[in-house]
PDB file of N, CA and C in Angstrom:
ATOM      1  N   UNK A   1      21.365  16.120  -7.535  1.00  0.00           N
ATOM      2  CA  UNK A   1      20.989  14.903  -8.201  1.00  0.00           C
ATOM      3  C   UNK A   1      20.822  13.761  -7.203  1.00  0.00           C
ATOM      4  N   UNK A   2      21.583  13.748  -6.052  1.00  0.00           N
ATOM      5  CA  UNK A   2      21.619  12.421  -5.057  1.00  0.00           C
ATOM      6  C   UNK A   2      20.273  12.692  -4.533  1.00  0.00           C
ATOM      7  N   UNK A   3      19.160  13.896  -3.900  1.00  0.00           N
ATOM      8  CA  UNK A   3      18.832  14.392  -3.796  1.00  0.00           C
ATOM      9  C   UNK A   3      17.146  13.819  -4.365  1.00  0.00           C
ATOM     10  N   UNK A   4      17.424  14.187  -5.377  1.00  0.00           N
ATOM     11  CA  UNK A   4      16.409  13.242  -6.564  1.00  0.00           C
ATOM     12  C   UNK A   4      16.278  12.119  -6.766  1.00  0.00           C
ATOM     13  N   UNK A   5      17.716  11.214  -6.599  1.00  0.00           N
ATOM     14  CA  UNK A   5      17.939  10.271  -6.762  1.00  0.00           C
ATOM     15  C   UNK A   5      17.055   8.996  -5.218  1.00  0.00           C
ATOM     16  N   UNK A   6      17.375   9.608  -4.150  1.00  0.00           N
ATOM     17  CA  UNK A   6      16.729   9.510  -2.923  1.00  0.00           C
ATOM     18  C   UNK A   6      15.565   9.496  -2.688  1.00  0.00           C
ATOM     19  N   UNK A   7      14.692  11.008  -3.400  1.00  0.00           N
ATOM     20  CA  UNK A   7      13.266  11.218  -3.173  1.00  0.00           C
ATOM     21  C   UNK A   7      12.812   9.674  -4.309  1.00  0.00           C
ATOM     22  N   UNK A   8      13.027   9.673  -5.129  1.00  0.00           N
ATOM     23  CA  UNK A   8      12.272   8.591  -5.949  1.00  0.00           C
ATOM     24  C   UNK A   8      12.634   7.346  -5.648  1.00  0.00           C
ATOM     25  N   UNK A   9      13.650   7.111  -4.854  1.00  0.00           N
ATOM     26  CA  UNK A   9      13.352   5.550  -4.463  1.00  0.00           C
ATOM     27  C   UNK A   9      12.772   5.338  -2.864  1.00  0.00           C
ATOM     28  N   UNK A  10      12.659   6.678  -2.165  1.00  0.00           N
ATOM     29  CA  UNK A  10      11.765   6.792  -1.150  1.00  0.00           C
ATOM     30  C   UNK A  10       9.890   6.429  -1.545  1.00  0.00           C
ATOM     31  N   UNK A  11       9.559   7.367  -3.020  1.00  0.00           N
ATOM     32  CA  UNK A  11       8.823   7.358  -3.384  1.00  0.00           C
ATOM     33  C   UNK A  11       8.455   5.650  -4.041  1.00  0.00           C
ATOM     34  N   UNK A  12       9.099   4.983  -4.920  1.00  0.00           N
ATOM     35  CA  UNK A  12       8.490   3.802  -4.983  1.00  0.00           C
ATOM     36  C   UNK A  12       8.278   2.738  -4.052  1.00  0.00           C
ATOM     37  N   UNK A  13       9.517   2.908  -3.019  1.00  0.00           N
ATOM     38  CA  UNK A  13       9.536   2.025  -1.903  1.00  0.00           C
ATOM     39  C   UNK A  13       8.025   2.396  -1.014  1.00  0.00           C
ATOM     40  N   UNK A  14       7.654   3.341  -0.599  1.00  0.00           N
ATOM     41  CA  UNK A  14       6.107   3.413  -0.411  1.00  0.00           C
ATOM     42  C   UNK A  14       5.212   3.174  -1.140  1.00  0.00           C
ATOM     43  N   UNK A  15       5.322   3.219  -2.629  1.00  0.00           N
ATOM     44  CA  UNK A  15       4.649   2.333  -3.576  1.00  0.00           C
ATOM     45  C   UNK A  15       4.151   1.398  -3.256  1.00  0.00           C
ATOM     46  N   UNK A  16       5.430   0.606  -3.484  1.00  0.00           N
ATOM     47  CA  UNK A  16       5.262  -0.948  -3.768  1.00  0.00           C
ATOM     48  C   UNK A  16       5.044  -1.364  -1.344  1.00  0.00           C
ATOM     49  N   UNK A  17       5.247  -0.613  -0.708  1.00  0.00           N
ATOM     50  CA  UNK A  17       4.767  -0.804   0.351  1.00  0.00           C
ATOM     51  C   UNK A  17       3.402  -0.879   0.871  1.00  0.00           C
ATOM     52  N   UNK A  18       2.694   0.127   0.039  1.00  0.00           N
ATOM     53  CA  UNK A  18       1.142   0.381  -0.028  1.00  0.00           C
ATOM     54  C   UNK A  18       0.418  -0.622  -0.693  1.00  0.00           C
ATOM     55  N   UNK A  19       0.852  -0.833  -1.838  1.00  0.00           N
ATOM     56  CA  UNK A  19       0.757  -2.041  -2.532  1.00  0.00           C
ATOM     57  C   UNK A  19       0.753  -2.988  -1.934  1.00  0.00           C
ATOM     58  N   UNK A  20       1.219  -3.767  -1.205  1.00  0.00           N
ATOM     59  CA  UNK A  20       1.520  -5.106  -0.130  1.00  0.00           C
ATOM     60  C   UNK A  20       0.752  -4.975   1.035  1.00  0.00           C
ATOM     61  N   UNK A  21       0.856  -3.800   1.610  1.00  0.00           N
ATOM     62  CA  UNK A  21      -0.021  -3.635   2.942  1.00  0.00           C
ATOM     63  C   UNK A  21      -1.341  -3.495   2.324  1.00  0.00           C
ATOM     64  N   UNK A  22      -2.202  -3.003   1.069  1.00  0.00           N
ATOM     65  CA  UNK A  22      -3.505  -3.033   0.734  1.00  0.00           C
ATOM     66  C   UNK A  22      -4.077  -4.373  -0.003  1.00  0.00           C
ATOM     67  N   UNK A  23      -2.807  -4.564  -1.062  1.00  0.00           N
ATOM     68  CA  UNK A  23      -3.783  -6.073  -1.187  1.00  0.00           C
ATOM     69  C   UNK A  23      -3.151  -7.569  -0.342  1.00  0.00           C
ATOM     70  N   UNK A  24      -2.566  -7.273   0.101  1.00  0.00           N
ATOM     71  CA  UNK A  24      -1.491  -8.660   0.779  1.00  0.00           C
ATOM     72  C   UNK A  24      -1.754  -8.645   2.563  1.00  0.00           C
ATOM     73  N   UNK A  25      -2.042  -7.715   3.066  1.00  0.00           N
ATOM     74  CA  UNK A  25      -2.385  -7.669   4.703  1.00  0.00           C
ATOM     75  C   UNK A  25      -3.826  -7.424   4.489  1.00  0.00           C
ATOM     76  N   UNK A  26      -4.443  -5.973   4.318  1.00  0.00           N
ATOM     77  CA  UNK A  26      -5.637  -5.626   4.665  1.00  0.00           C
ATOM     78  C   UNK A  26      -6.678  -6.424   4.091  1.00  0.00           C
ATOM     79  N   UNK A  27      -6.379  -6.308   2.634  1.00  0.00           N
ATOM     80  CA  UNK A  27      -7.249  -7.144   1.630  1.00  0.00           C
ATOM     81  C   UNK A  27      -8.803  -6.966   1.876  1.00  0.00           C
ATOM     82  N   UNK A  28      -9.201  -5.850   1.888  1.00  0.00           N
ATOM     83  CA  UNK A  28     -10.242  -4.931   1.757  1.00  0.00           C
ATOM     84  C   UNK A  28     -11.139  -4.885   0.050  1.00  0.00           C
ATOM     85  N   UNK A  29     -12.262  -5.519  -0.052  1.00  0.00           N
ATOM     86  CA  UNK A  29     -13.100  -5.424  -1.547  1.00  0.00           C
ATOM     87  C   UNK A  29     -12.962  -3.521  -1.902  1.00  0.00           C
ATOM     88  N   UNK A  30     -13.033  -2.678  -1.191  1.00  0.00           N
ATOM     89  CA  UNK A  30     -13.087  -1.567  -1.831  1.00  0.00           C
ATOM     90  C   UNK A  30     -11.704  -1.080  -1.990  1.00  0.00           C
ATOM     91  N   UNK A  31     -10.542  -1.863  -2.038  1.00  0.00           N
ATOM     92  CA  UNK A  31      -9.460  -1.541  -2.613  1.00  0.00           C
ATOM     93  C   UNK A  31      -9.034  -2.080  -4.229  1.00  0.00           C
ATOM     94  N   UNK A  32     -10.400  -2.484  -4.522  1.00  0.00           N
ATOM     95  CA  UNK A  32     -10.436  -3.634  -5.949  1.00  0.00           C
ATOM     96  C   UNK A  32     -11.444  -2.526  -6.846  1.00  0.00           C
ATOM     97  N   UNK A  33     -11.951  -1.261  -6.199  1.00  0.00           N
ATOM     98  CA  UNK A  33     -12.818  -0.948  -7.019  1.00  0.00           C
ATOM     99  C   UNK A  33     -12.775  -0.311  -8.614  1.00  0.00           C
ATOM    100  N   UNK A  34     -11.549  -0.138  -8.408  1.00  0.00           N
ATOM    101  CA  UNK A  34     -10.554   0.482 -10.120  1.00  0.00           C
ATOM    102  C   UNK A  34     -10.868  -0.589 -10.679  1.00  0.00           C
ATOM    103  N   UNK A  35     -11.031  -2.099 -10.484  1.00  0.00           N
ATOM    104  CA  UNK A  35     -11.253  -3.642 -10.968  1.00  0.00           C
ATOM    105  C   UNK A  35     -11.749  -3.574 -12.543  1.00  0.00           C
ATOM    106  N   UNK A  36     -11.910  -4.045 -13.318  1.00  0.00           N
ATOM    107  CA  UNK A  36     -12.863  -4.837 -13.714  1.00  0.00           C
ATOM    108  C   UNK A  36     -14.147  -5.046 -13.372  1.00  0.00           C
ATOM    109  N   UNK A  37     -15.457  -5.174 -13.925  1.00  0.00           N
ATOM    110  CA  UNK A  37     -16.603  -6.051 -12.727  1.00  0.00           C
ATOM    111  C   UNK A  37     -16.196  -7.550 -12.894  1.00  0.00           C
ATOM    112  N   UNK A  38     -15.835  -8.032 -13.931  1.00  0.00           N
ATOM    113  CA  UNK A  38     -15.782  -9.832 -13.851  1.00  0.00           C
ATOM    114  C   UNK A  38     -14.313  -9.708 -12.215  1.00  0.00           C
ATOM    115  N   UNK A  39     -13.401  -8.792 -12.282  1.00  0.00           N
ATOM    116  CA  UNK A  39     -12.050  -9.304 -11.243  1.00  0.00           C
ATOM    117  C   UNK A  39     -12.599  -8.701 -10.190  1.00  0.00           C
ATOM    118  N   UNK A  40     -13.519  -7.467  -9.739  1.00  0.00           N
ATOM    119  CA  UNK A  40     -14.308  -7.356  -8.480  1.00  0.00           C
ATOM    120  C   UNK A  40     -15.450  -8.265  -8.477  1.00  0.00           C
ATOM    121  N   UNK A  41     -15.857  -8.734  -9.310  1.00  0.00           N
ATOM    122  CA  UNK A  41     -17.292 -10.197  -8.789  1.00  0.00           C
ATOM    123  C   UNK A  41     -16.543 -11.074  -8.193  1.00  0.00           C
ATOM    124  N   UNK A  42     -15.123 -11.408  -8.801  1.00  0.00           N
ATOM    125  CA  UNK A  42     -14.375 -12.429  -8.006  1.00  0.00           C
ATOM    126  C   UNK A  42     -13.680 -12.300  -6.630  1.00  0.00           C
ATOM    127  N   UNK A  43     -13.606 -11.430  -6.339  1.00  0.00           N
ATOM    128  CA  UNK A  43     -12.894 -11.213  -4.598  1.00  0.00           C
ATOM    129  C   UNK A  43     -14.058 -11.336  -3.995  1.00  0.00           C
ATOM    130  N   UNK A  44     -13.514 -11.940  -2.682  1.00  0.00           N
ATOM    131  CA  UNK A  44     -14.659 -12.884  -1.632  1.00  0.00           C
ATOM    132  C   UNK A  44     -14.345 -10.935  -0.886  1.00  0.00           C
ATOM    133  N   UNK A  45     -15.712 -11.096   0.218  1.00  0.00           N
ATOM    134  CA  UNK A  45     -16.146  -9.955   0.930  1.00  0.00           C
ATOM    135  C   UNK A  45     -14.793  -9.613   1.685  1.00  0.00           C
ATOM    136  N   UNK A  46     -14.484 -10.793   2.429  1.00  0.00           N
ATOM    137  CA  UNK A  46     -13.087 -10.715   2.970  1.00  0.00           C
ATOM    138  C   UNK A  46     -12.654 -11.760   3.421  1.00  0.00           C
ATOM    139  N   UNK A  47     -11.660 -11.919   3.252  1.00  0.00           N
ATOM    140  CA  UNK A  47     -10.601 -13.361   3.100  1.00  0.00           C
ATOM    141  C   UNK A  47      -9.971 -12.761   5.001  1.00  0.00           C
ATOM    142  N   UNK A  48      -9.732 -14.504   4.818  1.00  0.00           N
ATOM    143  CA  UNK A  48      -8.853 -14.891   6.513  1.00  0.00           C
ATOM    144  C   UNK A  48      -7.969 -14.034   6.436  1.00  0.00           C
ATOM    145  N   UNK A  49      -7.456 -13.959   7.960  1.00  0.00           N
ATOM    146  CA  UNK A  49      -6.272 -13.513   7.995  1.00  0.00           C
ATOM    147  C   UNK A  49      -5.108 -14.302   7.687  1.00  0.00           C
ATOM    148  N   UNK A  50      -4.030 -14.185   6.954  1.00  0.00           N
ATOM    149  CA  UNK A  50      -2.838 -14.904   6.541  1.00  0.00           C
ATOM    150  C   UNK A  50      -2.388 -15.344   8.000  1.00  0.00           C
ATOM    151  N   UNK A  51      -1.987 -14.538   8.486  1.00  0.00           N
ATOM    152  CA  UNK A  51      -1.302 -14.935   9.846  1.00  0.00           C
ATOM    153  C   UNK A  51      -2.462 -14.074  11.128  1.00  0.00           C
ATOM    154  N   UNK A  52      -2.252 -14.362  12.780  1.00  0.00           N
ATOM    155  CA  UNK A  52      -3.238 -13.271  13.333  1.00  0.00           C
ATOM    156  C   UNK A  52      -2.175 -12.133  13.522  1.00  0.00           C
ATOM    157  N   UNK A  53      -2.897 -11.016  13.572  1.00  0.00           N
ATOM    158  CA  UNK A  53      -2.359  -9.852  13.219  1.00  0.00           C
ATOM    159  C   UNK A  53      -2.241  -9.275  12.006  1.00  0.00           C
ATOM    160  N   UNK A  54      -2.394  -9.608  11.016  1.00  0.00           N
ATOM    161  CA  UNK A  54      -1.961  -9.443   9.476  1.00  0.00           C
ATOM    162  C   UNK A  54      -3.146  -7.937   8.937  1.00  0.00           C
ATOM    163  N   UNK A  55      -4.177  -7.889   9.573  1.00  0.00           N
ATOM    164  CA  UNK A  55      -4.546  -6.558   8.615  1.00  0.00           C
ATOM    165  C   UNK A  55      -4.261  -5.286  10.054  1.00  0.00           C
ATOM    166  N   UNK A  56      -3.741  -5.415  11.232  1.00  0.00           N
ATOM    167  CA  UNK A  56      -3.150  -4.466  12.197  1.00  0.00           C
ATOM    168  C   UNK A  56      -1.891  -3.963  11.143  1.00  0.00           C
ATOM    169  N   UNK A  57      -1.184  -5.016  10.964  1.00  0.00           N
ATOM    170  CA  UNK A  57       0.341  -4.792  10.831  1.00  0.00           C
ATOM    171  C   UNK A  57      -0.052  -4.403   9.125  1.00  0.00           C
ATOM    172  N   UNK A  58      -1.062  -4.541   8.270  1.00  0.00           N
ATOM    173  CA  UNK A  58      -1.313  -3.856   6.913  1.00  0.00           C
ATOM    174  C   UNK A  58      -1.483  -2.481   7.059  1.00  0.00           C
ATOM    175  N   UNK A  59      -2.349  -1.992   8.167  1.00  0.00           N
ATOM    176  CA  UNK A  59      -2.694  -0.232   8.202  1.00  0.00           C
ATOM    177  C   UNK A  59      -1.628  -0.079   8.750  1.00  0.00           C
ATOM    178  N   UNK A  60      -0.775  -0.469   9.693  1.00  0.00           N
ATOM    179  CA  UNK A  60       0.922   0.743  10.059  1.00  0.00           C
ATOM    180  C   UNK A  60       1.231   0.445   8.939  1.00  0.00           C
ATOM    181  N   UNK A  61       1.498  -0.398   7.783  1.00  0.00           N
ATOM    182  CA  UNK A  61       2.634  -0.484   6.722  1.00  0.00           C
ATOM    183  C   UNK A  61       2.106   0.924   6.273  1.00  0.00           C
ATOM    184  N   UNK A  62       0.705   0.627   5.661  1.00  0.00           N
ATOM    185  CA  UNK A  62       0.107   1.864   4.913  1.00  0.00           C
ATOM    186  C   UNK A  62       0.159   3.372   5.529  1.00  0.00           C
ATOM    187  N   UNK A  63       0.592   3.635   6.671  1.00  0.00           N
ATOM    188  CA  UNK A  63       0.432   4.773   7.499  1.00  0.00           C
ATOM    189  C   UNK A  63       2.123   4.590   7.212  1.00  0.00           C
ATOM    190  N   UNK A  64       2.775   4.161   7.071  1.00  0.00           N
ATOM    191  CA  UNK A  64       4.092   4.489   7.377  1.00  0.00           C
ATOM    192  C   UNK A  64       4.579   4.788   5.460  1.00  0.00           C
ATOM    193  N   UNK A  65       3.933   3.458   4.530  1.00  0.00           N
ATOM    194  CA  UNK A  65       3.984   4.182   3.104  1.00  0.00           C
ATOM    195  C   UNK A  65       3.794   6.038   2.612  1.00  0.00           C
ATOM    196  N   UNK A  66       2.697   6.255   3.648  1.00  0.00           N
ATOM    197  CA  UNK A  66       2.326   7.555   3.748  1.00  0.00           C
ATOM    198  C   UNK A  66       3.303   8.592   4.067  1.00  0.00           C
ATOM    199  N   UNK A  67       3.345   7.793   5.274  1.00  0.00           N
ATOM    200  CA  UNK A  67       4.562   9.141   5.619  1.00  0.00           C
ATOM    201  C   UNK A  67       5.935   9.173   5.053  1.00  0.00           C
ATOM    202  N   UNK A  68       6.207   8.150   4.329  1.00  0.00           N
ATOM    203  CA  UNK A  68       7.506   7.940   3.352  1.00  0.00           C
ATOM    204  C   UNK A  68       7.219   9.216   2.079  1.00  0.00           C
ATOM    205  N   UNK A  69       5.687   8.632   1.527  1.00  0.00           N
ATOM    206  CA  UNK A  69       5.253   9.784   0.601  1.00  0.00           C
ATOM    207  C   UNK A  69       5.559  11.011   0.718  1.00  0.00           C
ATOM    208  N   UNK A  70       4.830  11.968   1.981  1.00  0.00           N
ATOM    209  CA  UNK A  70       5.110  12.719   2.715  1.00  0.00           C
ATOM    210  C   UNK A  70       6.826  13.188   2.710  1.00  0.00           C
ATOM    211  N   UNK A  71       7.654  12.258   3.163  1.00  0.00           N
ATOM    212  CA  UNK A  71       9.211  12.777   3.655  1.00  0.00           C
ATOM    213  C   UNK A  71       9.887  12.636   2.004  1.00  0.00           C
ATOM    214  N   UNK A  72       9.062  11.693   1.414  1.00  0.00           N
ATOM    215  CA  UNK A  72       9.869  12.254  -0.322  1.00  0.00           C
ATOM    216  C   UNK A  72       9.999  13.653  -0.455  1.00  0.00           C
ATOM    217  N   UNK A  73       8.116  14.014   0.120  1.00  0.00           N
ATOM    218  CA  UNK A  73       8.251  15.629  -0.745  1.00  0.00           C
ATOM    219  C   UNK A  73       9.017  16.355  -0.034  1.00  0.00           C
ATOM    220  N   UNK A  74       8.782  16.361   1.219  1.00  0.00           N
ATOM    221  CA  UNK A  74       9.444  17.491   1.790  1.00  0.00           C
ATOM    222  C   UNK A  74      10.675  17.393   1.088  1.00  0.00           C
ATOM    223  N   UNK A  75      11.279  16.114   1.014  1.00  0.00           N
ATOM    224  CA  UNK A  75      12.859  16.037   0.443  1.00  0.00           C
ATOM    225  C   UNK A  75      12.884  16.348  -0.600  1.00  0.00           C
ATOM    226  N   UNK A  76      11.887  16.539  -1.571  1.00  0.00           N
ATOM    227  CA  UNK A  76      12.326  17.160  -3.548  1.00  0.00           C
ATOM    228  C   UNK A  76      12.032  18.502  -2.856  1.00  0.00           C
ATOM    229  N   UNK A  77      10.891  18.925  -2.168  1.00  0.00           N
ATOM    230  CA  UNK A  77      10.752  20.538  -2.200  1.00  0.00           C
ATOM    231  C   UNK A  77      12.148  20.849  -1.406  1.00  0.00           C
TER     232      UNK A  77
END
């Protein structure tokens, strides 16, 4: 059960990590394409960077969400 308990908060914590690194760092229009058309007409092509560095440090989050994904399963299988 600890086991289970582990894999699934490994698993949302890359969630909600992917989540932040795709729309909050990278902020990429073809990450909007599930959208709406009125909430994809509204995202600009691509917005500033928040800080410099900010869509570098978005793809490691997302490469590292991944491999969290990844070390869930191995950990339920």
């Amino acid at each position: 059960m600890k086991i289970t308990l582990l894999a699934s908060f490994l698993v949302m914590a890359a969630y909600f990590l992917l989540l932040y690194a795709g729309v909050g760092l990278i902020q990429e229009k073809k990450f909007f394409s599930s959208a709406p058309r009125e909430v994809f007409a509204a995202v600009p092509e691509r917005k500033a960077e928040r800080f410099r560095g900010a869509h570098i440090l978005g793809w490691y989050l997302g490469i590292l969400a991944m491999l969290l994904f990844l070390g869930a399963a191995v950990l339920a299988a």
